[in-house]
Every structure is written in structure tokens, then in C-alpha cells.
Protein backbone atom coordinates (compact mmCIF):
# COMPACT_ATOMS: atom_id res chain seq x y z
CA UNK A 1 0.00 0.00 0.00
CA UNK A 2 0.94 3.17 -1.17
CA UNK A 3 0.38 7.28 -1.08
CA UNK A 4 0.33 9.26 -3.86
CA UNK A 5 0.50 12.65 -2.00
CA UNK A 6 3.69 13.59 -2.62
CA UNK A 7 4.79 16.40 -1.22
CA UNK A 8 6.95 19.28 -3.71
CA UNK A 9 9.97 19.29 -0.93
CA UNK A 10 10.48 15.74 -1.48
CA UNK A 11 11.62 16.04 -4.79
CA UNK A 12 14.58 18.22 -4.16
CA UNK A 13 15.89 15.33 -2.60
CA UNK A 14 14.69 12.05 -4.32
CA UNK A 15 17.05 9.75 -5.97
CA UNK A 16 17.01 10.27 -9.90
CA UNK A 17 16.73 8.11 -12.62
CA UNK A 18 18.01 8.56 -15.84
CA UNK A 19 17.98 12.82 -14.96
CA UNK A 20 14.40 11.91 -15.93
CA UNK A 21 12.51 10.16 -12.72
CA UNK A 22 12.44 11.34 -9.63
CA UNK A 23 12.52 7.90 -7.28
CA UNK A 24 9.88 8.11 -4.08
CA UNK A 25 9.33 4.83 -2.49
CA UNK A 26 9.96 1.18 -2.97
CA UNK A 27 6.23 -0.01 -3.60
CA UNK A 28 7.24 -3.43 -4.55
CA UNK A 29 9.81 -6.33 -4.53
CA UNK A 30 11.11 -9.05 -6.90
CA UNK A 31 13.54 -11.80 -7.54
CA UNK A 32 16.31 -9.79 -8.91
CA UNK A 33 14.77 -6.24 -8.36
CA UNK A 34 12.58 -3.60 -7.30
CA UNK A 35 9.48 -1.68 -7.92
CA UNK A 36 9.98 2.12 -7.06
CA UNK A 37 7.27 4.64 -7.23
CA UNK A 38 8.30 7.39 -9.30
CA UNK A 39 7.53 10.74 -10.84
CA UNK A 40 8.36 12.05 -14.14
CA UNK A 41 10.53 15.22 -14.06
CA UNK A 42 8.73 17.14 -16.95
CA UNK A 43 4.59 16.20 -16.87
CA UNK A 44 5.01 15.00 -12.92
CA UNK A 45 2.85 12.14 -13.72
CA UNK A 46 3.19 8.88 -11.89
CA UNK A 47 4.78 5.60 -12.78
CA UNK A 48 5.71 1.84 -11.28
CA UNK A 49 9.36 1.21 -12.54
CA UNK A 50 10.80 -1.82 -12.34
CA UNK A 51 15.15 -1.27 -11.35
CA UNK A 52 17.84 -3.55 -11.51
CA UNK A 53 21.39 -3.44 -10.55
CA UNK A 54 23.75 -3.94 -13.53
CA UNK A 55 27.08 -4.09 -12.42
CA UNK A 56 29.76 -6.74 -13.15
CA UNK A 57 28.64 -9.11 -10.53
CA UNK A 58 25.02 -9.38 -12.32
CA UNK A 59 24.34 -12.86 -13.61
CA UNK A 60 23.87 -13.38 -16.86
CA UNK A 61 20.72 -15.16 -15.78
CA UNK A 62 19.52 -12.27 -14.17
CA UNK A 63 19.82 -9.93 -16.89
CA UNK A 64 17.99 -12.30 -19.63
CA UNK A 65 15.30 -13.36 -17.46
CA UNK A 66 14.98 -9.18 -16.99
CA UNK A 67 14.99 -8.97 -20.42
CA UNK A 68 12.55 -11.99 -20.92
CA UNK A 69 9.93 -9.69 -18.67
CA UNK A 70 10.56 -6.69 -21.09
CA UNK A 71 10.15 -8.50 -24.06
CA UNK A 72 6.91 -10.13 -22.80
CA UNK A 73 5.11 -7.78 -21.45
CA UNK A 74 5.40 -5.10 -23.72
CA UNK A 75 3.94 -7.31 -26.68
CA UNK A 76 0.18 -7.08 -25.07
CA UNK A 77 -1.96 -4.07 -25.06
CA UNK A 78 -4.72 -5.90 -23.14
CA UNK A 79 -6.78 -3.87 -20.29
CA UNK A 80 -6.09 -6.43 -17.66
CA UNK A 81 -2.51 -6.59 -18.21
CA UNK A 82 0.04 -3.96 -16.54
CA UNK A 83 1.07 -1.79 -20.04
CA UNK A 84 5.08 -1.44 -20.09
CA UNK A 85 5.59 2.53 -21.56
CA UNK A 86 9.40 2.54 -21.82
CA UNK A 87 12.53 0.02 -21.02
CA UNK A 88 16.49 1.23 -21.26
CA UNK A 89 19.39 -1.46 -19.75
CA UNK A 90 22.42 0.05 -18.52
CA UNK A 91 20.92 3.32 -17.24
CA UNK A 92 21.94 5.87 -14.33
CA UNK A 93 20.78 5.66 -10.63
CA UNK A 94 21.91 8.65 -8.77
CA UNK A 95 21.40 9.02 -5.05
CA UNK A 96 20.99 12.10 -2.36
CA UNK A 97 24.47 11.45 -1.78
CA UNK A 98 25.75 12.08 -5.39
CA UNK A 99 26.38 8.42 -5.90
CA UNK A 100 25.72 6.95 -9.30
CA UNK A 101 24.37 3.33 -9.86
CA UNK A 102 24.41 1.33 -13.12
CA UNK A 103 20.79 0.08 -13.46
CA UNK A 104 18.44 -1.27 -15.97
CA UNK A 105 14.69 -0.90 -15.90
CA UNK A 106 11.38 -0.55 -17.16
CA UNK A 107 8.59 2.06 -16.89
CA UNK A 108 5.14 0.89 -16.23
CA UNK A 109 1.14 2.26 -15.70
CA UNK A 110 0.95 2.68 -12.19
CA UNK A 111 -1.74 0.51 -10.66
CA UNK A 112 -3.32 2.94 -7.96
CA UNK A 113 -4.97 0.29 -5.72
CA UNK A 114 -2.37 -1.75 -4.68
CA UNK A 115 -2.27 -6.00 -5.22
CA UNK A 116 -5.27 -8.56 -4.36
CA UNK A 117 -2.42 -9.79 -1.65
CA UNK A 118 -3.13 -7.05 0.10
CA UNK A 119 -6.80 -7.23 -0.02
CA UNK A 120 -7.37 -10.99 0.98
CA UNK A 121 -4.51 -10.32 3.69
CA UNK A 122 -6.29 -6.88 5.19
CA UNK A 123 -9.87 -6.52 4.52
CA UNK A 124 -12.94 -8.05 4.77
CA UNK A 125 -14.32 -11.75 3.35
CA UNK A 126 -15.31 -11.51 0.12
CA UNK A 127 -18.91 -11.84 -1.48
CA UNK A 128 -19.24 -14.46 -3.76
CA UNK A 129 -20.49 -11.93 -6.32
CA UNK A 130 -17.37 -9.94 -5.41
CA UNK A 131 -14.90 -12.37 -5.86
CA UNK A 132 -16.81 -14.02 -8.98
CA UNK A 133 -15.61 -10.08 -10.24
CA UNK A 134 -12.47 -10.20 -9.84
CA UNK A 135 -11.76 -13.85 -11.25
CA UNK A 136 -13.89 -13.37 -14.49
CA UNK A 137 -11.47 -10.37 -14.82
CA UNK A 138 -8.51 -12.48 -14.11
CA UNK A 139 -9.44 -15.70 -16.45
CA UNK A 140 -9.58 -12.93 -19.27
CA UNK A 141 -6.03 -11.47 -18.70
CA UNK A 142 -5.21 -15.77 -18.84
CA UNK A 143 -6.73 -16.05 -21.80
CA UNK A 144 -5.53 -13.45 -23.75
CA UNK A 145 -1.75 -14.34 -22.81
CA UNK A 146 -2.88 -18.50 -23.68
CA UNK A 147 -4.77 -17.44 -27.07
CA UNK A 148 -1.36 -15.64 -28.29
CA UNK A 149 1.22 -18.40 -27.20
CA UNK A 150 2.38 -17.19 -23.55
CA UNK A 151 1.83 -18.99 -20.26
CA UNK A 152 2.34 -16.55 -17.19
CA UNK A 153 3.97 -19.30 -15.13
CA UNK A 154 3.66 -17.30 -11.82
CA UNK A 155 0.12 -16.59 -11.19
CA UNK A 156 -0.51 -15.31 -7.75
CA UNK A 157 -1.90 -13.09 -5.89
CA UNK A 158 0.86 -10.76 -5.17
CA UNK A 159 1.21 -10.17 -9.05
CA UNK A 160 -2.85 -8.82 -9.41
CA UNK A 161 -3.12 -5.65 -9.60
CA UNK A 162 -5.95 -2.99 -9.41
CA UNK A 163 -6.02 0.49 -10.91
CA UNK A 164 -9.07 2.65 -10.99
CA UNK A 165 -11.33 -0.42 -10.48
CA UNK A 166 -9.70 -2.59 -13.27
CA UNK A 167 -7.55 -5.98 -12.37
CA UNK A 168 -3.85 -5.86 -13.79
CA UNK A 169 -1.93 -8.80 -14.44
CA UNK A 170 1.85 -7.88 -13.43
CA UNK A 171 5.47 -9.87 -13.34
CA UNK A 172 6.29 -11.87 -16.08
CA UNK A 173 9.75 -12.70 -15.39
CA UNK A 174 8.76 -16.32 -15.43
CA UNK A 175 6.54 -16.07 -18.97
CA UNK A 176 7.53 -17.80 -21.88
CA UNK A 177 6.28 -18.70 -25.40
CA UNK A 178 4.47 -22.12 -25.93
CA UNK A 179 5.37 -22.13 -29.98
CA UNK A 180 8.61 -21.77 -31.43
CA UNK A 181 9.98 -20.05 -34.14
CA UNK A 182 9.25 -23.37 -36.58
CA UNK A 183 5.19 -22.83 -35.19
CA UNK A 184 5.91 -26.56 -33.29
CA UNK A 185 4.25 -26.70 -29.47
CA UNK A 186 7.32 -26.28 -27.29
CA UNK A 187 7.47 -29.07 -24.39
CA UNK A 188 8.42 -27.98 -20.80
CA UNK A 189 10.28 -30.09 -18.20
CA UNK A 190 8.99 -30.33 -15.05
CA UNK A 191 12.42 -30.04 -13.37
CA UNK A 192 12.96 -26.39 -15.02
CA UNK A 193 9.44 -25.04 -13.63
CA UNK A 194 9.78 -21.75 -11.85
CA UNK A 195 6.85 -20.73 -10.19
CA UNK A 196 5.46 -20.24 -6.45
CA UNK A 197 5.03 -23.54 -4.30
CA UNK A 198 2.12 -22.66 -2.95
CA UNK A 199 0.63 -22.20 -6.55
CA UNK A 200 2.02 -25.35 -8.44
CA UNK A 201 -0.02 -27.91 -9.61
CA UNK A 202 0.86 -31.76 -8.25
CA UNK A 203 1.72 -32.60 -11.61
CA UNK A 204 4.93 -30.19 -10.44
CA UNK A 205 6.07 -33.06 -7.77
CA UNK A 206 6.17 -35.87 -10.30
CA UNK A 207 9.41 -35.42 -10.75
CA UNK A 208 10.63 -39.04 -12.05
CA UNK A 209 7.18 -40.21 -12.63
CA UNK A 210 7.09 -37.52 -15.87
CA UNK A 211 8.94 -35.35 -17.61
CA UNK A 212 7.08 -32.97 -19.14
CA UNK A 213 3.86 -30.38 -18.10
CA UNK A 214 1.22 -28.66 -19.42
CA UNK A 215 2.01 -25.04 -18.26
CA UNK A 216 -1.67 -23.79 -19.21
CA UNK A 217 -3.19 -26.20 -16.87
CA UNK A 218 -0.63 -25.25 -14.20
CA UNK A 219 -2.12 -21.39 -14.63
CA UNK A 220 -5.88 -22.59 -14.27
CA UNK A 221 -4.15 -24.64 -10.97
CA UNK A 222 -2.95 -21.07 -9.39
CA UNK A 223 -6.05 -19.10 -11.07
CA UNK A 224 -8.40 -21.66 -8.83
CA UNK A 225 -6.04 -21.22 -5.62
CA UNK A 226 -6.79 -17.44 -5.93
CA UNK A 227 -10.56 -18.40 -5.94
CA UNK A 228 -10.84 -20.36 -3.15
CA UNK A 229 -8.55 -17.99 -1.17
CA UNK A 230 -10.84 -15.27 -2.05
CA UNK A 231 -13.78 -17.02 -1.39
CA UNK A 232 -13.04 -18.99 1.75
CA UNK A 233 -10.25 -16.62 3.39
CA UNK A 234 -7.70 -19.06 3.50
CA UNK A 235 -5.02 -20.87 1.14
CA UNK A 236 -6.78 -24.46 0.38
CA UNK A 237 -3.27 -25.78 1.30
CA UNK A 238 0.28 -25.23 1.85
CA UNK A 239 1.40 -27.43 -1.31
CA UNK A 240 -0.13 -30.20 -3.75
CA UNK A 241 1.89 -32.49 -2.50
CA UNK A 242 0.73 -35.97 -1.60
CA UNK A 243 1.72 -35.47 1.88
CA UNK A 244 -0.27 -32.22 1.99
CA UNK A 245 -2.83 -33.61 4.37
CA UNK A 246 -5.07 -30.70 2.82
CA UNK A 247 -5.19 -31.53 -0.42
CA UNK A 248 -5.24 -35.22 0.01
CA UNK A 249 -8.31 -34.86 1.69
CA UNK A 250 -9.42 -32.64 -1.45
CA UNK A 251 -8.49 -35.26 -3.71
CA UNK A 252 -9.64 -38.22 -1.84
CA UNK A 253 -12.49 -37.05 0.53
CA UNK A 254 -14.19 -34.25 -0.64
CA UNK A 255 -17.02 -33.86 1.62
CA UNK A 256 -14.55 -33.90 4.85
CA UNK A 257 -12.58 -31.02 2.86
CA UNK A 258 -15.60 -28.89 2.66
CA UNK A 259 -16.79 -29.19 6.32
CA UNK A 260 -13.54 -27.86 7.42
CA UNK A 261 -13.79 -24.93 5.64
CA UNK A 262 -17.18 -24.30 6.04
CA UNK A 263 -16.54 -23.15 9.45
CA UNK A 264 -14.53 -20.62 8.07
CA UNK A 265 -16.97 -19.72 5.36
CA UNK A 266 -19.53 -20.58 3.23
CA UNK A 267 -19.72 -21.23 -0.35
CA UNK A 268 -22.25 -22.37 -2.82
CA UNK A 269 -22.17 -25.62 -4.46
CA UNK A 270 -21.47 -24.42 -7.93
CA UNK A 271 -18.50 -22.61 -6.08
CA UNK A 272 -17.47 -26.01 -4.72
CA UNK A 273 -17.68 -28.04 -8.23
CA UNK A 274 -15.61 -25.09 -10.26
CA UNK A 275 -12.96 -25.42 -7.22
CA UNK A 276 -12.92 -29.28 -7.51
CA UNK A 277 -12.53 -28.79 -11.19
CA UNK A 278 -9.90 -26.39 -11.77
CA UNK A 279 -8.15 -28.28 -8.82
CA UNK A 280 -8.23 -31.74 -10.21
CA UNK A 281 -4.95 -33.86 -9.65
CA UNK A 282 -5.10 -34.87 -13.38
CA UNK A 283 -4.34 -32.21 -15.73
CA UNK A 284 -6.25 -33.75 -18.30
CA UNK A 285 -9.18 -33.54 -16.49
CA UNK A 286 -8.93 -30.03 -15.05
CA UNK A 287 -11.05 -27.64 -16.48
CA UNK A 288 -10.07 -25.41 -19.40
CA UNK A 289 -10.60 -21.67 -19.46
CA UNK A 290 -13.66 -22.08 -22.08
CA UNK A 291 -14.82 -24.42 -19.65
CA UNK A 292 -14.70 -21.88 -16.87
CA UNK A 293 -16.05 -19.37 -18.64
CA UNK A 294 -19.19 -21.18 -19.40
CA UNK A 295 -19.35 -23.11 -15.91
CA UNK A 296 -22.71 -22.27 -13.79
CA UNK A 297 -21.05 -20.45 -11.30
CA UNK A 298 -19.53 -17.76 -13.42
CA UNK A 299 -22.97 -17.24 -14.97
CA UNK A 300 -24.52 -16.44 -11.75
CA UNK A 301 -24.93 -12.79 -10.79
CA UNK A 302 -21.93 -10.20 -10.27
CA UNK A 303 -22.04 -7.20 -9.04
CA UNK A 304 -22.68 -3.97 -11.81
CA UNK A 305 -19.46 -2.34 -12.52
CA UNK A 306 -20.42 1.11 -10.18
CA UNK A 307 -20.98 -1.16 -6.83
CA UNK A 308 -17.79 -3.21 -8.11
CA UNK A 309 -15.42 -0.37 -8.12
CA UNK A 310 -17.44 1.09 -5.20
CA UNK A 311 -16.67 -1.65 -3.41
CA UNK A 312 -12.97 -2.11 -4.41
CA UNK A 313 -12.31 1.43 -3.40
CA UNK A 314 -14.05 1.41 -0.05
CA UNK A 315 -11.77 -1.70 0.57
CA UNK A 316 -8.98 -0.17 -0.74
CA UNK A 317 -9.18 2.83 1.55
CA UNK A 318 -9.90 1.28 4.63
CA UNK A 319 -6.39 -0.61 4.51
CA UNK A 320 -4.69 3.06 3.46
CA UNK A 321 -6.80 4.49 5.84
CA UNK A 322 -4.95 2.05 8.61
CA UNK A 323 -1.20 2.79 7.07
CA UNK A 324 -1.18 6.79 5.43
CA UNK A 325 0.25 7.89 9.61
CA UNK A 326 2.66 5.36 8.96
CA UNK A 327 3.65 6.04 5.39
CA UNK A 328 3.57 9.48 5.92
CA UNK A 329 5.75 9.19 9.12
CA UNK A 330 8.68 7.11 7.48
CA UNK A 331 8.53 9.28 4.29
CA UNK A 332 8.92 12.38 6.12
CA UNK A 333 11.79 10.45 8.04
CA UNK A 334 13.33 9.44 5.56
CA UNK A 335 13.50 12.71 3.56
CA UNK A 336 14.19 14.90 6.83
CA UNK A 337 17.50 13.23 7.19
CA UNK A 338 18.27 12.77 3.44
CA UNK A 339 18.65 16.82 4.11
CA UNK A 340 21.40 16.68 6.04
CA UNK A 341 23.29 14.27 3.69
CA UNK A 342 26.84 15.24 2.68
CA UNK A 343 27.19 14.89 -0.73
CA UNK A 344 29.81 13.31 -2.39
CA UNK A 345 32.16 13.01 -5.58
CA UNK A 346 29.89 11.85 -8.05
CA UNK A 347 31.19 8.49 -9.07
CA UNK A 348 32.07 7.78 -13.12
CA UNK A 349 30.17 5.32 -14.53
CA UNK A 350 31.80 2.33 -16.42
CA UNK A 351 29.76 2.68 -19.44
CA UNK A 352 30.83 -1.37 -20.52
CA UNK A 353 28.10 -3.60 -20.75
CA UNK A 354 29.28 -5.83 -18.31
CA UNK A 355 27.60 -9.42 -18.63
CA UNK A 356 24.53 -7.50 -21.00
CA UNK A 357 25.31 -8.80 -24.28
CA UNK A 358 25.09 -6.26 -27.21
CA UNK A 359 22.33 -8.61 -28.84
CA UNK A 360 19.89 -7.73 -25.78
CA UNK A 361 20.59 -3.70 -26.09
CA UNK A 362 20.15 -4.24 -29.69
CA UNK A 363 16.55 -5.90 -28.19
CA UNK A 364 15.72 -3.51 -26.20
CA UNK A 365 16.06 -0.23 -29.21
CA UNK A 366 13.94 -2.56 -30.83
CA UNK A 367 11.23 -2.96 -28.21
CA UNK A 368 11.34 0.75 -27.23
CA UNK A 369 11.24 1.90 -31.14
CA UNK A 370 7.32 -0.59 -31.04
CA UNK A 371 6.47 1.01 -27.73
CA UNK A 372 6.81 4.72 -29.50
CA UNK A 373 4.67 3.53 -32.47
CA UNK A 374 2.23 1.77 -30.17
CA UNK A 375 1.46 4.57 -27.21
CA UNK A 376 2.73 8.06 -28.89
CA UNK A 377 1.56 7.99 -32.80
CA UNK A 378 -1.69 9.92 -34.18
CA UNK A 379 -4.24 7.33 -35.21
CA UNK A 380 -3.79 9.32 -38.60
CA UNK A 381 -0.43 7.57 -38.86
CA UNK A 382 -1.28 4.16 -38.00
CA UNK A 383 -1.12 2.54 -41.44
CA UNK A 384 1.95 3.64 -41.93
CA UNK A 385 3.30 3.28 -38.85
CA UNK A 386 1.70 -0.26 -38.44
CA UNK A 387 4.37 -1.72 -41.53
CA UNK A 388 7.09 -0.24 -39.85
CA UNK A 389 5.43 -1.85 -36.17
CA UNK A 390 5.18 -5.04 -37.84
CA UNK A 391 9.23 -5.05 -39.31
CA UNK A 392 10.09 -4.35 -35.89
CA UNK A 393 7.75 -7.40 -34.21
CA UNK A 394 9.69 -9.77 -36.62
CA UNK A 395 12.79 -8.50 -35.55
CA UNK A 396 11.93 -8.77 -31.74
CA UNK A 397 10.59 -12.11 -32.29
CA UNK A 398 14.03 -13.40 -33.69
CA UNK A 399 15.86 -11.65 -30.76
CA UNK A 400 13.57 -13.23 -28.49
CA UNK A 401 14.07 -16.50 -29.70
CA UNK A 402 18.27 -16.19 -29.42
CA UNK A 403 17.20 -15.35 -26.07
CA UNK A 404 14.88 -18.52 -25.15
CA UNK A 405 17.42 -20.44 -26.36
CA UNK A 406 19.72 -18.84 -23.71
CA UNK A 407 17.94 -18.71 -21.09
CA UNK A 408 16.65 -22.59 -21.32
CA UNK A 409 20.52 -23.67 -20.97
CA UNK A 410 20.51 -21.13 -18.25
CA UNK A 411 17.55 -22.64 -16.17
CA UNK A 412 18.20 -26.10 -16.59
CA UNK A 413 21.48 -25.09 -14.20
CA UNK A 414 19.42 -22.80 -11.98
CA UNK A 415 17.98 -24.08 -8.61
CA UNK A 416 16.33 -21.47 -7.47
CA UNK A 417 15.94 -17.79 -8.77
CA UNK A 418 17.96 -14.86 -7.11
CA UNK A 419 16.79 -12.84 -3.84
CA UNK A 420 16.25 -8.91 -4.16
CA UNK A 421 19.48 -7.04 -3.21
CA UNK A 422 19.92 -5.69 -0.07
CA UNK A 423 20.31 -2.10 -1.88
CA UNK A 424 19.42 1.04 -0.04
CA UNK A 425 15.37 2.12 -0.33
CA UNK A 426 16.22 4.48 -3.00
């Protein structure tokens, strides 16, 4: 959670990005890097950007699996995804204190009311109609990354999004293409999945039993965790193991499952049979997204779109409403004492691309050249503009695929991805 007061003083002594962005707050975290509220020097508006430290100690898999995210995301222009505006690798981070970091990142719509994490964590239970809302929003965002050839891989609550009453799917560091370049169905090893236990599918824990996985099925697995957790208030359980003694009982005695959590909550019966489906141990049995959309229980009634984002933003302030002394308090803190900082010799910046390979800069011109034609151009120019847009979506598309190729030798030696630096707030 997040305020977007920001007071004039503060900017005389934010960090600065690029001599572009002044840098508020960190308003998120990742694997490899942070999410910094920031404000752009000229029009003041507000933006999520997305920073990573590029010095010579970054991995290489760090910095494609950064560049994976760009790539990605900035394909879609879909209302339920989060719209990347601008990218640049190897840019400059300077501090209060005159010290300049080596960065890359990417500029993003900010999403105003905060993730569903912080909803199912802080407010109230969820309405059926409520949550029934929120997930036909969600399955769309799905669908439009399945229908084009991209499974999200790292569905979860912490990466939904809401801004001005509209769900955002965010973080795609863990996407990937389904097709390759030769239009054949690409197969993915279970012992290379990256993804959030608590999310996985039990097809995940085969390991030895099966190679391969069906990574859309493994999305409807963590779309239907998200229901029931909005639903019921609770995570249906801590894995999908076999020795999870929760979902065993899901799998094995349904009716015992329920009447534990129906002291927690109830739910409808059409609730409980889309659950059981999109939960189903089998993967070939577990309902597909056309199969969710036209399931009873998503045609029952939601609420209208005013008492939705009504709703939304009544929950959404209470929780500020709890945390803006707070905020406010360690902002003012934190810029009181940047104040009495003594500045210092503004370090030179090694302007080598340390372990960023020339063929990913190249990438990135390319991807910020489409995101110029795509947000910036009069529609009068679009025909135009659209042959030069397409050119450029080849081009990306062959980059991208040097970089899959990469980046699959890469994870088949990863164990598990990096932790955020321990880098100063801003």
C-alpha cells in the first residue's frame, strides 16, 4: 500500500533516474529487483518502474530473465494486463548522496490500488459476487496471454493488480512462449518449472514419474487457488503435495474437505464443483478456461461495474486508511534526514556492458522503437506506422528467440531464482 500525496519538498531530494525520474518509495519487490514509485521530471505524472542493478557481478541469468519480462510484457496491449511505456538497460541511478548506480529498468502504468495480496490479507471476506468479479477479470487477462502463445507461469496473488477499479496482471519474469519459431508446441520439463510452491499444480512433484507439463493447466491450478482464497479466506493448502494432508483430503475425501472450511466460510455448491474442477490432480481432467467461462457459477450474478469499483475502493481505503500515519511518518523520516546528507564526488560510470550482451541492447532499441509507435503515434499515422510496427515485431521475435534459447541452458542449471538485493530504499 501506497500514497500518492507527494509532497513538492520531497523532490529536491529524491534519488534520480536517468535525470528523468524522480525515485519516491519502494512499492514493490522481486527476484532480482525492485518496484519504485516514481515521478516524471517534466509532466510530474506517476509511474511503477521496475530497477535492476547492472554491475559486473550481475548474472547473466539475471539480466535475460529481466529482459525476458521486457520482451513479454510489452507485446500485449490488453486492459487487464500492466502496459510497459518505456525500457532502457544500462541506465543511471543517482542518489541524495551524489552516488551513481548502473541500473536497468522498465517504466510501467501505475496501478493505484495496490495488489489482491493485500486485499485478501487486510480486509474483509469476500462476497461471492465480489470475488466471482475479480476472477472473471482475471481468467480474461489468462486467456488473452494462452490465445497468443504465452503462459504466465507465476500466477498469484501478489502479481494482481488494481487500478481505478480494473484488475492488472503484473510480473512476467517467469513467462515464456508455448510455440517456437518453426510454429511446433514447445514441451516444458517439469524439473525447469519456476513458479510459487504454494501455486504449483501436483503434476509439479512428479518429478521421475514424468517429464514434461502442461504449463496452461498449471495457470488454471494457481487461477483456482486465488478463488478459493478469495472465497473462503484461506489458502486451500500449503502445497499439492501428496503429503499435503489438505489436499489429500481434497483429492480423496471431498465432503470432509468442505466441512472444514465451512466453518470458516460458506460457499455455494457451484463454487465447490468449479474449485474441484480447476483443482483436479489430473491435468487432463482439469477444467479449461472455455470451460470456466461457461461453468454455472460464473454465470450467476456479479455485481454492476459502479458497486464493483465502489466496493474495491471502499476496501482499498480502509487498509490506506490504517497505514497513510505510517507512510507518511517514514517518508517524512526518511526525507528529513536525506537533508542533512553530505554529498559526495559523483562516481564515473563504467559505461561497458558488463555481462549484458550487445544482442539484448540491440533488443531492447527494438522494443522501445514498437512502444513509440504503439502509445505516442496519431491514429492518422497508423497505417503507416503499423508496416514499420510489424518489421520491428519480426525483428523482436528473432531476438527473443536467441534469447529462449539462452535462457533454457541457463535454467536447466538454476535451482532457485535470485533474492532482491539488499540495496538502499532508494
Amino acid at each position: 500500500m501506497m500514497s500518492l500525496d507527494i509532497q513538492n519538498d520531497y523532490l529536491e531530494f529524491a534519488s534520480v533516474l536517468d535525470d528523468k525520474y524522480y525515485i519516491i518509495d519502494t512499492i514493490g519487490f522481486g527476484r532480482y529487483a525492485k518496484v519504485k514509485l516514481a515521478i516524471d521530471k517534466e509532466d510530474k505524472q506517476k509511474y511503477a518502474i521496475k530497477i535492476m542493478k547492472t554491475d559486473p557481478t550481475t548474472s547473466q541469468c539475471r539480466s535475460e530473465t529481466f529482459i525476458n519480462e521486457i520482451s513479454t510484457q510489452a507485446e500485449f496491449d490488453h486492459k487487464h494486463i500492466i502496459r510497459i511505456i518505456y525500457c532502457r538497460m544500462n541506465g543511471n541511478y543517482k542518489k541524495i548522496d551524489g552516488r551513481v548506480q548502473q541500473v536497468s529498468y522498465f517504466v510501467m502504468e501505475l496501478a493505484n490500488q495496490g495488489e489482491l495480496f493485500q486485499l485478501l490479507e487486510q480486509s474483509q471476506q469476500f462476497s461471492e459476487k465480489f470475488a466471482r468479479n475479480i476472477f472473471s477479470q482475471l481468467i480474461k487477462g489468462i486467456e488473452h496471454l494462452h490465445e497468443r502463445g504465452v503462459v504466465h507461469r507465476d500466477v498469484k496473488a501478489e502479481n494482481i493488480l488494481f487500478s481505478n477499479g480494473v484488475l492488472k496482471l503484473a510480473d512476467f519474469g517467469f513467462s515464456t512462449k508455448t510455440i517456437d519459431e518453426k510454429g511446433s508446441r514447445v514441451q516444458f520439463e517439469i524439473s525447469q518449472h519456476i513458479g510459487s510452491p504454494e501455486y504449483n499444480p501436483p503434476e509439479l512433484y512428479n518429478i521421475g514419474k514424468q517429464k514434461f507439463y502442461n504449463p496452461e493447466q498449471a495457470d488454471i491450478f494457481a487461477a483456482g487457488v486465488i478463488l478459493f482464497t478469495m472465497v473462503i479466506r484461506s489458502a486451500p493448502f500449503k502445497t499439492s503435495k501428496s503429503t499435503d494432508p489438505y489436499y489429500s483430503l481434497l483429492k480423496n475425501n471431498k465432503q470432509s474437505f468442505w466441512k472444514i472450511y465451512s466453518e470458516i466460510a460458506d460457499s455455494s455448491a457451484q463454487f465447490k464443483d468449479l474449485i474441484e474442477k480447476m483443482l483436479d490432480e489430473n491435468p487432463l481432467k482439469r477444467i479449461t478456461i472455455e470451460q470456466i467461462k461457461q461453468h454455472p457459477w460464473m454465470q450467476e450474478q456479479m455485481l454492476g461495474q459502479t458497486d464493483f469499483q465502489k466496493e474495491l475502493k471502499n476496501r482499498h481505503d480502509m487498509i490506506f486508511s490504517q497505514q497513510i500515519v505510517k507512510i507518511t511518518n517514514k517518508r517524512d523520516t526518511k526525507f528529513s534526514t536525506r537533508k542533512s546528507i553530505k554529498k559526495v564526488e559523483t562516481e564515473t560510470i563504467s559505461k561497458s556492458i558488463s555481462k549484458c550482451s550487445y544482442e539484448n541492447l540491440e533488443l531492447i532499441d527494438m522494443i522501445n522503437a514498437k512502444l513509440q509507435i504503439k502509445w505516442n503515434s496519431p491514429k492518422e499515422q497508423f497505417k503507416q506506422q503499423s508496416n514499420k510496427s510489424e518489421k520491428l515485431k519480426v525483428g523482436i521475435q528473432q531476438k527473443q528467440q536467441n534469447l529462449h534459447c539462452s535462457r533454457t541452458n541457463q535454467e536447466s542449471k538454476r535451482s532457485s531464482p535470485g533474492s532482491p538485493s539488499n540495496d538502499s530504499d532508494n
